[in-house]
Protein backbone atom coordinates (compact mmCIF):
# COMPACT_ATOMS: atom_id res chain seq x y z
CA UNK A 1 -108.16 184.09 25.99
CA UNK A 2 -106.25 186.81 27.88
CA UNK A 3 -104.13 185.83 31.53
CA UNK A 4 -106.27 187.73 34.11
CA UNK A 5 -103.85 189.24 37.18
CA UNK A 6 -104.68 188.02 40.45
CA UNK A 7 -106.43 191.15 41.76
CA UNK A 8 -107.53 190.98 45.65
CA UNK A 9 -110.04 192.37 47.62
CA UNK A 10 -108.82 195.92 47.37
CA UNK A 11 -108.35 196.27 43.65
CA UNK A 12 -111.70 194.99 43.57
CA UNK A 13 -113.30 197.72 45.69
CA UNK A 14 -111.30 200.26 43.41
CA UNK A 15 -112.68 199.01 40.50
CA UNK A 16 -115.93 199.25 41.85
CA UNK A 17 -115.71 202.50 42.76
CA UNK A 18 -113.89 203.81 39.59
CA UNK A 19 -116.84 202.01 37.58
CA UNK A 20 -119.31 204.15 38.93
CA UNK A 21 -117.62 207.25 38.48
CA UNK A 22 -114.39 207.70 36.86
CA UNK A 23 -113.49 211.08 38.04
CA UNK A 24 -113.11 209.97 41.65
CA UNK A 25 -109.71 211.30 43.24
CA UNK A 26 -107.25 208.67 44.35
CA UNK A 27 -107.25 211.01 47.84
CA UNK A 28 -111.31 210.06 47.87
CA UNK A 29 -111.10 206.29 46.61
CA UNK A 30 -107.97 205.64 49.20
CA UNK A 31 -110.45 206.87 52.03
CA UNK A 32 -113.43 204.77 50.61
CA UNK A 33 -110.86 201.63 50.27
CA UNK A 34 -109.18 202.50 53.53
CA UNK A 35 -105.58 202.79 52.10
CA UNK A 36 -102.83 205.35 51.34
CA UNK A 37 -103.27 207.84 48.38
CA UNK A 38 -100.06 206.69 47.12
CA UNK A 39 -100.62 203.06 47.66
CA UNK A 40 -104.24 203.76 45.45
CA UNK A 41 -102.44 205.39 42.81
CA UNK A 42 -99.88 202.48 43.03
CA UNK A 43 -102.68 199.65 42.53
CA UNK A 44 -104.30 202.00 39.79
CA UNK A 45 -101.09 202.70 37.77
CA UNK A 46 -100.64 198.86 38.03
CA UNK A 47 -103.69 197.91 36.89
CA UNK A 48 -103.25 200.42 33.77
CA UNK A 49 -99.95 198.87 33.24
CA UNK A 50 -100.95 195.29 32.87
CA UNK A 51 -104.26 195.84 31.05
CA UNK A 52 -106.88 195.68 33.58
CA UNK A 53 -108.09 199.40 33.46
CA UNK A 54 -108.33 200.16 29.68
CA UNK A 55 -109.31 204.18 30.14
CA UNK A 56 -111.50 206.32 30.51
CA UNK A 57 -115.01 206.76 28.83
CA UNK A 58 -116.95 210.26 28.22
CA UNK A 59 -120.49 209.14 28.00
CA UNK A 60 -123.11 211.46 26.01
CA UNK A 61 -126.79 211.27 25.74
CA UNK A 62 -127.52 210.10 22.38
CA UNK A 63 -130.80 212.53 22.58
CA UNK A 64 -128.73 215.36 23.56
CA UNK A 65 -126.49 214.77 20.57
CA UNK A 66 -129.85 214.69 18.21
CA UNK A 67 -129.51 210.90 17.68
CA UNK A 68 -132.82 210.11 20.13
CA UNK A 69 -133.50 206.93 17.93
CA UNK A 70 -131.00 204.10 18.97
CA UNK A 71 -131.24 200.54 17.27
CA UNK A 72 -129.75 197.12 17.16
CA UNK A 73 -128.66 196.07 13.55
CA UNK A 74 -128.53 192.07 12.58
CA UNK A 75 -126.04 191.64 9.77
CA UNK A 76 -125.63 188.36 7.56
CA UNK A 77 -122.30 188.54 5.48
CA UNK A 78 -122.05 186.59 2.55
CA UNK A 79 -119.46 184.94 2.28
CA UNK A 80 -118.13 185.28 5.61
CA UNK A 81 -114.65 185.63 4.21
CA UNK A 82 -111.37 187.27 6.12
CA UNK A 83 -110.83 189.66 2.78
CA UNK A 84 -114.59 190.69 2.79
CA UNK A 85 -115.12 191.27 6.48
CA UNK A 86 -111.93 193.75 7.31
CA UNK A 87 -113.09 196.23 4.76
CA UNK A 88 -116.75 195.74 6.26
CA UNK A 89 -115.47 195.57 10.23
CA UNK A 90 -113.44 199.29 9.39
CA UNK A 91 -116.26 200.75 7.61
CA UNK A 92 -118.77 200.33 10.21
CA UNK A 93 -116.42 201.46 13.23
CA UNK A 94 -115.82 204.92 10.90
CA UNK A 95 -119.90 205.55 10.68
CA UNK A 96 -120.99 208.34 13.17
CA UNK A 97 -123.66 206.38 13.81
CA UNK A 98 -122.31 203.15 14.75
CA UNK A 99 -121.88 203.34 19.03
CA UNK A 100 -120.82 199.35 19.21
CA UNK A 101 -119.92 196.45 17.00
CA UNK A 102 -119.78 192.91 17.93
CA UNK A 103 -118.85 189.63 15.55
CA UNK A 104 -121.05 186.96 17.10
CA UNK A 105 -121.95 183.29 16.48
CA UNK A 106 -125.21 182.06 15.39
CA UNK A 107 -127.12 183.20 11.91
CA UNK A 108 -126.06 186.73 12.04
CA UNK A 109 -122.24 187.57 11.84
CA UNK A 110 -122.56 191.34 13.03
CA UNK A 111 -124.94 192.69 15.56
CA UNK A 112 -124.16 197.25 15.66
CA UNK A 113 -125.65 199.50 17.76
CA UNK A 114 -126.41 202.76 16.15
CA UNK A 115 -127.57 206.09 17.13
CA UNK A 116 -129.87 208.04 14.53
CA UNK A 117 -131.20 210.85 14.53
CA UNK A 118 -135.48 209.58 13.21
CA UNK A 119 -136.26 206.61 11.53
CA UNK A 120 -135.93 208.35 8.03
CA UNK A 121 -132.63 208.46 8.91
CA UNK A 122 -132.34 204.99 10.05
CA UNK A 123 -133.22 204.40 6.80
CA UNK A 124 -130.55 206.05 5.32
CA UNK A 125 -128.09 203.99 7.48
CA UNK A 126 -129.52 200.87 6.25
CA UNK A 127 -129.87 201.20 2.91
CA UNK A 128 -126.57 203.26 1.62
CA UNK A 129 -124.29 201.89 4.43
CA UNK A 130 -125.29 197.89 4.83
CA UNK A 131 -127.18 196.70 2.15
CA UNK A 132 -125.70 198.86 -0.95
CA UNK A 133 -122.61 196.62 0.38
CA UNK A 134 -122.01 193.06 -1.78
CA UNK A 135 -120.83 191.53 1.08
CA UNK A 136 -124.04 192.38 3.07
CA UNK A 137 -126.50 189.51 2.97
CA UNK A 138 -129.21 189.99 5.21
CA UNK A 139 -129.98 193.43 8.01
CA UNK A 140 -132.40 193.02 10.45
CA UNK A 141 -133.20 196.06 12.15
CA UNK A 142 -134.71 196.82 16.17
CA UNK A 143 -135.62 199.50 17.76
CA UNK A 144 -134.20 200.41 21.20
CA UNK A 145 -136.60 201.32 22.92
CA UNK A 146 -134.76 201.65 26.70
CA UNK A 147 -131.57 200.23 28.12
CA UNK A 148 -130.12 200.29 31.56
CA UNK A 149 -126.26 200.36 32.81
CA UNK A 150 -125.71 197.32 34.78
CA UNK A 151 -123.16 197.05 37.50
CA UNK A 152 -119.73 197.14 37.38
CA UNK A 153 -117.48 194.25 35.90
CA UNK A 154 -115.84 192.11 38.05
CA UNK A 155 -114.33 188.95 37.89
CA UNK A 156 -115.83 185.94 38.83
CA UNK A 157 -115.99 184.44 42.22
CA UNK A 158 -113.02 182.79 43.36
CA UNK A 159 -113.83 178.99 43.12
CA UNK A 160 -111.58 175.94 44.62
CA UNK A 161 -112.15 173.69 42.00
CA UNK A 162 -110.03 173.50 39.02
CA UNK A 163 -111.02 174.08 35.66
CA UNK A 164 -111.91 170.36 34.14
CA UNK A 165 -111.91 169.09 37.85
CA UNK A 166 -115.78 168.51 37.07
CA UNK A 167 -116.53 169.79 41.03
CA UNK A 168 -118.86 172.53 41.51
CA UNK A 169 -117.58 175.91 42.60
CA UNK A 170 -118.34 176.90 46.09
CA UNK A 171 -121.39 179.02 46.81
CA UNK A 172 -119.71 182.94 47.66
């Protein structure tokens, strides 16, 4: 687990506003926030320097880019081994295709989100790129058929109990 940085109510309304569009000027998000410009660009260099504010994303229609067919791919690997799943983990990430991976819990190791360009193709994917692999047990494949950006992260509410304390947080 990472230390979070105590961020308060105005780093929060940045973030906010730098969530939902990245190319905002610090001369518009200081009059949004009701702050200096140069005390903006002082909370956003900060949260860039510690971590908070990772960078910036360019994001691309998928159907635009003749990749219209978008699914979810549920990968067993067999054995889940440190030696086998490095090789497997860089692979992936290198695939045009591939948009996300994420190492999860539960039956499947892998869950990827690719981007195809028709279902022959998604075929393709599967078959030379997951399964021709010996490490690759199992791929269950599902179609995307919509998805929806959801609001922007923010850290949870700020609670009085301690963690362990077995109190409830406070309603916010």
């Amino acid at each position: 687990m990472t230390d979070s940085i105590a961020l308060d109510t105005v780093d929060l309304h940045i973030l906010r506003l730098l969530q939902n569009d990245a190319r905002t000027t610090y001369r518009d998000l200081a009059a949004e926030v009701g702050v200096a410009p140069s005390t903006c660009l002082d909370r956003v260099a900060r949260m860039r320097r510690t971590g908070v504010i990772l960078g910036h994303q360019l994001r691309l229609d998928p159907a635009k880019m003749r990749r219209g067919l978008e699914a979810l791919l549920s990968v067993q690997v067999r054995p889940h081994r440190r030696e086998l799943i490095g090789p497997f983990v860089e692979r992936i990430r290198t695939l045009p295709e591939s948009r996300a991976l994420f190492h999860l819990t539960g039956p499947d190791d892998y869950l990827v989100h690719v981007a195809v360009t028709d279902t022959a193709d998604l075929q393709r994917l599967v078959l030379d790129e997951f399964t021709s692999r010996r490490e690759v047990a199992r791929v269950e494949t599902r179609l995307i058929f919509q998805q929806w950006e959801c609001g922007p992260l923010l850290p949870p509410a700020a609670t009085t109990a301690g963690p362990g304390t077995g109190q409830a947080p406070e309603p916010g």
